[in-house]
Protein backbone atom coordinates (compact mmCIF):
# COMPACT_ATOMS: atom_id res chain seq x y z
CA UNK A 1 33.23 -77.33 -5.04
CA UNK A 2 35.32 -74.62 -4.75
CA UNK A 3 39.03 -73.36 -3.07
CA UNK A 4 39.96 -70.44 -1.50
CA UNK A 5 43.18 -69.08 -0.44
CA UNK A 6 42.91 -66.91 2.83
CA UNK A 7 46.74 -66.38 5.04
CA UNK A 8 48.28 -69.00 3.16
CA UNK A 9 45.55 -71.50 4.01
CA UNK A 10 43.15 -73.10 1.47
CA UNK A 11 39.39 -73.07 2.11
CA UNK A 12 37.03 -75.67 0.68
CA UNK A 13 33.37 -74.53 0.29
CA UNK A 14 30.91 -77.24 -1.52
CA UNK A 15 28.61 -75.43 -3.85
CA UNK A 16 25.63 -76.26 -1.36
CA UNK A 17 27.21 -74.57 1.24
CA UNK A 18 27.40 -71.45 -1.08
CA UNK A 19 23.81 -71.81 -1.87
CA UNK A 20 23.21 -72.05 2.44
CA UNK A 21 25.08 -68.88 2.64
CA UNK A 22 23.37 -66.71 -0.22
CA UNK A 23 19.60 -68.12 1.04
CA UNK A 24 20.37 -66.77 4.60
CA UNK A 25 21.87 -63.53 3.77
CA UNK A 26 18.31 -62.92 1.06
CA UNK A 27 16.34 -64.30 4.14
CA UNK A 28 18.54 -61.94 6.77
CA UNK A 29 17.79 -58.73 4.36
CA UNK A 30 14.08 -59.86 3.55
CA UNK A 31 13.21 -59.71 7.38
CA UNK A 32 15.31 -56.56 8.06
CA UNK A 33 13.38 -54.68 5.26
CA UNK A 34 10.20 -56.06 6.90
CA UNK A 35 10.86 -55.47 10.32
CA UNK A 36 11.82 -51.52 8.66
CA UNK A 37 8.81 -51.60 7.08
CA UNK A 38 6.49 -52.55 10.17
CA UNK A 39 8.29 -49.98 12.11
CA UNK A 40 8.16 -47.55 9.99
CA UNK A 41 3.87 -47.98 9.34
CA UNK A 42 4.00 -48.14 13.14
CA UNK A 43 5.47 -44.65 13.46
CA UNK A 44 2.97 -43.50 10.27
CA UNK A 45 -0.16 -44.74 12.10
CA UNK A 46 1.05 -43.33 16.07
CA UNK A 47 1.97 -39.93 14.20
CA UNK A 48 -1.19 -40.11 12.40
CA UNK A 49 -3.43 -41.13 15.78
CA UNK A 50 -1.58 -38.00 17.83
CA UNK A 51 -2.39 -35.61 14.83
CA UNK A 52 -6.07 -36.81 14.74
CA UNK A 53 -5.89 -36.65 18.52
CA UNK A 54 -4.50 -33.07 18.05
CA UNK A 55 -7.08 -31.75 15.12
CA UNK A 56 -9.55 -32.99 17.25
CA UNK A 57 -9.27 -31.36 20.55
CA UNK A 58 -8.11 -28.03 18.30
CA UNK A 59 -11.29 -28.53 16.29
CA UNK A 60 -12.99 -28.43 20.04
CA UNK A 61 -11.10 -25.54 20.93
CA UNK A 62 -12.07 -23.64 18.12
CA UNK A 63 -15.82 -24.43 18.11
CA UNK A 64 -15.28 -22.99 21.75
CA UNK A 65 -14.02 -20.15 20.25
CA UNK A 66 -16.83 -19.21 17.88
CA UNK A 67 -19.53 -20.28 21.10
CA UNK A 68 -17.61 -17.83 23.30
CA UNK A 69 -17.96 -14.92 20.60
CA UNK A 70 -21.84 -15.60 19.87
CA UNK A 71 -22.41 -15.67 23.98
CA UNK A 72 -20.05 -11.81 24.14
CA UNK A 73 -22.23 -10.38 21.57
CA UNK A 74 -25.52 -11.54 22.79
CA UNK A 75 -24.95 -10.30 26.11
CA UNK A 76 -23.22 -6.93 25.12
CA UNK A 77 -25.85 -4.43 24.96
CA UNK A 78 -26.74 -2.14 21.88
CA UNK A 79 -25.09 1.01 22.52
CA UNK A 80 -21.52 -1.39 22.60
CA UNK A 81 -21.97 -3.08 19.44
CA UNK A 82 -20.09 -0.17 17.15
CA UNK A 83 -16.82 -1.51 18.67
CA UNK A 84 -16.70 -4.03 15.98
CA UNK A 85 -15.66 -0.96 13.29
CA UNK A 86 -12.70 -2.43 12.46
CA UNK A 87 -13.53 -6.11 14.31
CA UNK A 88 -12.08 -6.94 17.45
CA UNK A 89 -9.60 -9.89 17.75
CA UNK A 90 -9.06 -11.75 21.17
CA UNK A 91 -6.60 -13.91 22.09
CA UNK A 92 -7.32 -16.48 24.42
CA UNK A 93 -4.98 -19.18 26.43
CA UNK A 94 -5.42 -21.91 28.48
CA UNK A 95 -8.66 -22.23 26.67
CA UNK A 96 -9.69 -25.42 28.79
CA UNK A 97 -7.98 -28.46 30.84
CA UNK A 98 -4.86 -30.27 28.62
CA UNK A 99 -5.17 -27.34 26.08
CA UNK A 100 -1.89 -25.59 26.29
CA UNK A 101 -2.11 -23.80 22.53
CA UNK A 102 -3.99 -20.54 21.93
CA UNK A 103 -7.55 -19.41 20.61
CA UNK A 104 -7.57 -15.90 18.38
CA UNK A 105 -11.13 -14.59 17.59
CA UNK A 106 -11.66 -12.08 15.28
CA UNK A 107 -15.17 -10.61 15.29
CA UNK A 108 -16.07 -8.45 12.02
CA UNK A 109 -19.52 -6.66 11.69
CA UNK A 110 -20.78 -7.94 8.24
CA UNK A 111 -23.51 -5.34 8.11
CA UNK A 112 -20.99 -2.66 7.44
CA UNK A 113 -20.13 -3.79 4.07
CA UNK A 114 -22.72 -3.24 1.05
CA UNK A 115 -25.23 -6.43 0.69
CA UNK A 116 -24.38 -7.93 -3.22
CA UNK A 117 -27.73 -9.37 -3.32
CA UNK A 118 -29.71 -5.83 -2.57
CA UNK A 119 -28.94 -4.69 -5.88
CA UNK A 120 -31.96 -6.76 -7.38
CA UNK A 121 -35.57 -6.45 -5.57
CA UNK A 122 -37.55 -9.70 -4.87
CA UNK A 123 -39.96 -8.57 -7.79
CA UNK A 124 -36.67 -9.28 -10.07
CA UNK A 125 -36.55 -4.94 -11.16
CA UNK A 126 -33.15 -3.09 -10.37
CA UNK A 127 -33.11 -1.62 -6.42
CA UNK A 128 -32.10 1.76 -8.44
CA UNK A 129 -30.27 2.78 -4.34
CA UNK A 130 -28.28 0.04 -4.42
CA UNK A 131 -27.12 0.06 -8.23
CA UNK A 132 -26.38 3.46 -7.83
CA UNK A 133 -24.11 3.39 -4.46
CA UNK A 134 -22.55 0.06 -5.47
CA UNK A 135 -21.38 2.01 -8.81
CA UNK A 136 -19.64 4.99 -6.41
CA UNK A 137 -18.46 2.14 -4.60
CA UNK A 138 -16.72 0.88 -7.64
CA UNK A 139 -15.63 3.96 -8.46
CA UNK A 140 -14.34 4.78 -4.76
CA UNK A 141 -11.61 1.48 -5.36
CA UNK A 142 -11.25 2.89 -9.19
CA UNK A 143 -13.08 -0.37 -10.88
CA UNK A 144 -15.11 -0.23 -13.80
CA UNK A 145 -18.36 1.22 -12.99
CA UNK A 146 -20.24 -1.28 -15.50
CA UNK A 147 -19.67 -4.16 -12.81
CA UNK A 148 -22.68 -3.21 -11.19
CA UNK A 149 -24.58 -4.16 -14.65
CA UNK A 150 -22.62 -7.33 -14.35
CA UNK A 151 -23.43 -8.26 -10.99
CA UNK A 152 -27.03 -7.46 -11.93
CA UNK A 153 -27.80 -9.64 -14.73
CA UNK A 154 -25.90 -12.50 -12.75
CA UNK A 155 -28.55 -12.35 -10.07
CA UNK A 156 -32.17 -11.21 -11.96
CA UNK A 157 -34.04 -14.16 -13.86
CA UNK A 158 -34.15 -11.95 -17.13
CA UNK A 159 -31.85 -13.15 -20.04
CA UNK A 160 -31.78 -9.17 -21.33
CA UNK A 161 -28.19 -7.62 -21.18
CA UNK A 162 -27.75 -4.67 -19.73
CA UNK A 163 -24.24 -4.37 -20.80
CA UNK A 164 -22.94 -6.30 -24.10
CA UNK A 165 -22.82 -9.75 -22.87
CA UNK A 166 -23.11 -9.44 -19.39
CA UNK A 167 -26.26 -12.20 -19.49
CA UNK A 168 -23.14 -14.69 -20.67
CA UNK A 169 -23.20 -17.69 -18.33
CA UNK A 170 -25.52 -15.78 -15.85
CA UNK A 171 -26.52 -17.65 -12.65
CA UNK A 172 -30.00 -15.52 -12.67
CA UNK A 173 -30.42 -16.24 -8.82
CA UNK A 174 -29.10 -14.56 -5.66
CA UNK A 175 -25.60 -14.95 -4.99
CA UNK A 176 -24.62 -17.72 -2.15
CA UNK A 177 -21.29 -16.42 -1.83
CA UNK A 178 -18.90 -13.58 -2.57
CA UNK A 179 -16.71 -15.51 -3.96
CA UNK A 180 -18.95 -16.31 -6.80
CA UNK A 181 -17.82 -12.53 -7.97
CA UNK A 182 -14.83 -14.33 -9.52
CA UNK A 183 -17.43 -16.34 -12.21
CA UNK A 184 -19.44 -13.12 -13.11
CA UNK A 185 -17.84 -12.00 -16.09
CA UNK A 186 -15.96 -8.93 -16.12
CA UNK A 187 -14.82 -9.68 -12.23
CA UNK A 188 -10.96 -11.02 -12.12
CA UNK A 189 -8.65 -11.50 -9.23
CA UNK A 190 -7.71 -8.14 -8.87
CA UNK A 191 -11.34 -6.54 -8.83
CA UNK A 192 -11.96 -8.99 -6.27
CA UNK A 193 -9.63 -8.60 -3.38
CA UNK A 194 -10.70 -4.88 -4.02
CA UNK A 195 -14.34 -5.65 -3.21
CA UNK A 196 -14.12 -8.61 -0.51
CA UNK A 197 -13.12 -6.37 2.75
CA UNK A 198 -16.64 -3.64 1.15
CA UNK A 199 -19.16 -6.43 0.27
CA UNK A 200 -21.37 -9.01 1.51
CA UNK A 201 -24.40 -11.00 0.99
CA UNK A 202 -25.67 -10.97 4.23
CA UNK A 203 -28.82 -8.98 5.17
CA UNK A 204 -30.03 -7.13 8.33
CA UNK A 205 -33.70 -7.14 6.89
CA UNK A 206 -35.31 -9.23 4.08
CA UNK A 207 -37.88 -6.61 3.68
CA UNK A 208 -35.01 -3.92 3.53
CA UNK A 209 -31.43 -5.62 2.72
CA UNK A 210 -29.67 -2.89 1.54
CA UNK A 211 -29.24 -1.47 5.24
CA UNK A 212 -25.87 -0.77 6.08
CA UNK A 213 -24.90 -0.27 9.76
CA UNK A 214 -23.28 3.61 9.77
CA UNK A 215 -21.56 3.00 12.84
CA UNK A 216 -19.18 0.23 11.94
CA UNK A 217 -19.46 1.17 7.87
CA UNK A 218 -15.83 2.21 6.37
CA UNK A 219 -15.09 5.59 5.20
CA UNK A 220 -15.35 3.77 1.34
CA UNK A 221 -18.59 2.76 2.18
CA UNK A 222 -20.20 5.75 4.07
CA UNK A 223 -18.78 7.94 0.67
CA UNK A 224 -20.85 5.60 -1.36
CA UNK A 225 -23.91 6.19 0.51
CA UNK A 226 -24.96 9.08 -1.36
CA UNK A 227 -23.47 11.37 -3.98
CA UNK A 228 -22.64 14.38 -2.24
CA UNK A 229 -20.93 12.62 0.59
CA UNK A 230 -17.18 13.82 0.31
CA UNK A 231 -13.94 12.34 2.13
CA UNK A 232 -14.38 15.38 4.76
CA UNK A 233 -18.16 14.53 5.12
CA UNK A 234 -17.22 10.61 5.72
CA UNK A 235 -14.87 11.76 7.96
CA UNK A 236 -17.08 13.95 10.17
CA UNK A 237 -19.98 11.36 10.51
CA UNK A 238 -16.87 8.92 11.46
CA UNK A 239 -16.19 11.09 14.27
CA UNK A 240 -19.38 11.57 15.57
CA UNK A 241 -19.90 7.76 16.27
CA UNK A 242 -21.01 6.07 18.01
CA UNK A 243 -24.81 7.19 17.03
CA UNK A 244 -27.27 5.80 19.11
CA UNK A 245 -29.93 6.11 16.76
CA UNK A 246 -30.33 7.01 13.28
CA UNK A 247 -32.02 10.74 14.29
CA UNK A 248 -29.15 11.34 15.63
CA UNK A 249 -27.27 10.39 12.19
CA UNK A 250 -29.46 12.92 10.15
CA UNK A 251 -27.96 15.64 12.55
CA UNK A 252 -24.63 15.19 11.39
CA UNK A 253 -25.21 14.49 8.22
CA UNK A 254 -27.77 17.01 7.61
CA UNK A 255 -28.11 18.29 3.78
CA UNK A 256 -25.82 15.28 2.08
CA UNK A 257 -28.53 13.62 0.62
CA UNK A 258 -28.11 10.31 3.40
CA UNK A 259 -30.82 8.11 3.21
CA UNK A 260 -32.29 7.35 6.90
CA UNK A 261 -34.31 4.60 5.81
CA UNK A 262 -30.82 2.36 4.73
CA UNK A 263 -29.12 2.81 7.70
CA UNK A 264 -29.15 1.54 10.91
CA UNK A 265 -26.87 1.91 13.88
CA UNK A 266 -26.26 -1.95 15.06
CA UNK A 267 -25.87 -4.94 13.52
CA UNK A 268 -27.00 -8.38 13.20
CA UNK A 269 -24.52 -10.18 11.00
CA UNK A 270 -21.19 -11.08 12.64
CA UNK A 271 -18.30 -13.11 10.83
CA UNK A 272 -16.67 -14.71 13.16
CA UNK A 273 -13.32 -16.40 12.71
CA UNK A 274 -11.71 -18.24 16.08
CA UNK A 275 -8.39 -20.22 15.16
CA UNK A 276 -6.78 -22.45 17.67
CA UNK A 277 -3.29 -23.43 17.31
CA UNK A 278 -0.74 -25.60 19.25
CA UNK A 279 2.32 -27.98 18.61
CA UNK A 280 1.97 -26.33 15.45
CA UNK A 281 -0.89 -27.32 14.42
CA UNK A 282 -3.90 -25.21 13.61
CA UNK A 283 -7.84 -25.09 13.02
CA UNK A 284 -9.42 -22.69 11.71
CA UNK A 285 -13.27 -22.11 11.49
CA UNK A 286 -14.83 -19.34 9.61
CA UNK A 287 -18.46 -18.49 10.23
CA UNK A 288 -21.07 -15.72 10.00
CA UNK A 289 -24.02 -15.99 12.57
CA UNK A 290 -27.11 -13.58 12.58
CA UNK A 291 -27.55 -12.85 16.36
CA UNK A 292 -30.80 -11.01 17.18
CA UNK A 293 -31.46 -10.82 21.25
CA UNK A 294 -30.94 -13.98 22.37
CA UNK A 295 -31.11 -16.18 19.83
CA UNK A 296 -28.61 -17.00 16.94
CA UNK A 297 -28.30 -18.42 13.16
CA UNK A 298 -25.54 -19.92 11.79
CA UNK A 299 -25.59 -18.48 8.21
CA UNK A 300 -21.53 -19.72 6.97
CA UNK A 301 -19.91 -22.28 8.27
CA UNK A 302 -16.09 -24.14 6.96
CA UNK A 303 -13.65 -25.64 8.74
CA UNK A 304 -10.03 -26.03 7.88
């Protein structure tokens, strides 16, 4: 038992009662943190179910996206295609019914930009073209010119350097993906965000993959076409475009030493990027697709 004084009164409380009082307030404060707690996972899981809700339809609206860019292209005729110099990007709202966010394509010919992969013929020699322009490409962005021996012996089957140890933890197959630039030794960051708006691995032509479309190539790229192709020269065939056909190319660019047999004046690769975004939230999907008449390939594909 004990005895409290409270305004001059005394207060009697048995020890039970004390033990009455402590139980209830533990029980009172167990149920209130539970009662937090279910709320709280309540909130978690609605927020979660709207965000899934959310990815979902912006996942939709981005497929959309990349469908809408595929069916433009395939029904935009030939002569229109060298619009996509410098890629096109199209914003698009009110995509569809209870979609109040915004879609942004961006369409990017990948057949201007030099194909990695060309550099190495299916017979596994060196495509002696391609070595050579990919080295003035190198030496266009000021990189080491001894890349190109890199790149190389990362692709052919061979296990004989052609530069020091360049054969060092060699994939000897085609590459799968720029990206894998950053494992070839002798590639770091730097060299690599100089490359990745130049270079890709996608080809026009199996038979032929080092074509590069002239009409959508970058003044980099049309200066590492051949040797005696200055900025002026790169310049004036820039001008000239759109060509309708490669004769016409070998008019301008008479006596510079072009190739007509790696160019060609359209393209076939697209990368296509649509990104849809609302409530601040955002999808993104990143593809290339091969479109030839009126079919298409999906060739790259990821979703973020």
């Amino acid at each position: 038992m004990k005895v409290f004084k409270k305004n001059n009164k005394f207060i009697i409380f048995s020890s039970q009662e004390g033990l009455v009082l402590i139980l209830t307030l533990m029980l009172l404060t167990i149920l209130t943190a539970m009662t937090i707690e279910f709320s709280y996972g309540v909130y978690i899981a609605t927020v979660s179910l709207n965000n899934w809700q959310e990815a979902q339809k912006l996942s939709l609206a981005s497929k959309s996206g990349i469908s809408l860019a595929i069916r433009t292209i395939s029904n935009m005729p030939p002569s229109e295609l060298y619009k996509f110099t410098n890629g096109i990007t199209v914003p698009i709202s009110e995509f569809f019914e209870d979609f109040r966010g915004n879609v942004t394509i961006t369409i990017i010919d990948e057949n201007s930009k030099f194909n990695l992969n060309s550099i190495i013929n299916e017979n596994q020699t060196l495509n002696k073209e391609a070595y050579n322009l990919y080295r003035r490409l190198l030496k266009n962005l000021e990189l080491n010119e001894a890349l190109a021996d890199y790149l190389a012996d990362w692709i052919d089957k061979d296990r004989e350097p052609r530069y020091k140890d360049s054969e060092e933890n060699a994939k000897n197959s085609y590459m799968d993906s720029v990206e894998e630039l950053l494992h070839i030794k002798g590639y770091n960051q730097e060299a690599f965000m100089k490359l990745i708006p130049y270079v890709t691995i996608y080809e026009i032509d199996r038979g032929n993959p080092q074509l590069i479309n002239i009409n959508t190539a970058s003044e980099l790229i049309i200066m590492s076409l051949a040797e005696g192709i200055t900025k002026e020269l790169a310049q004036k065939i820039m001008l000239a475009r759109p060509f309708d056909s490669v004769s016409t190319v070998e008019k301008v660019a008479q006596g510079i030493g072009l190739n007509p047999t790696k160019i060609v004046v359209a393209p076939v690769n697209f990368r296509i990027t649509s990104i849809a975004e609302e409530n601040k939230i955002k999808r993104v999907i990143e593809s290339v697709v091969q479109i030839k008449k009126s079919s298409h390939t999906i060739r790259y594909w990821k979703e973020t």
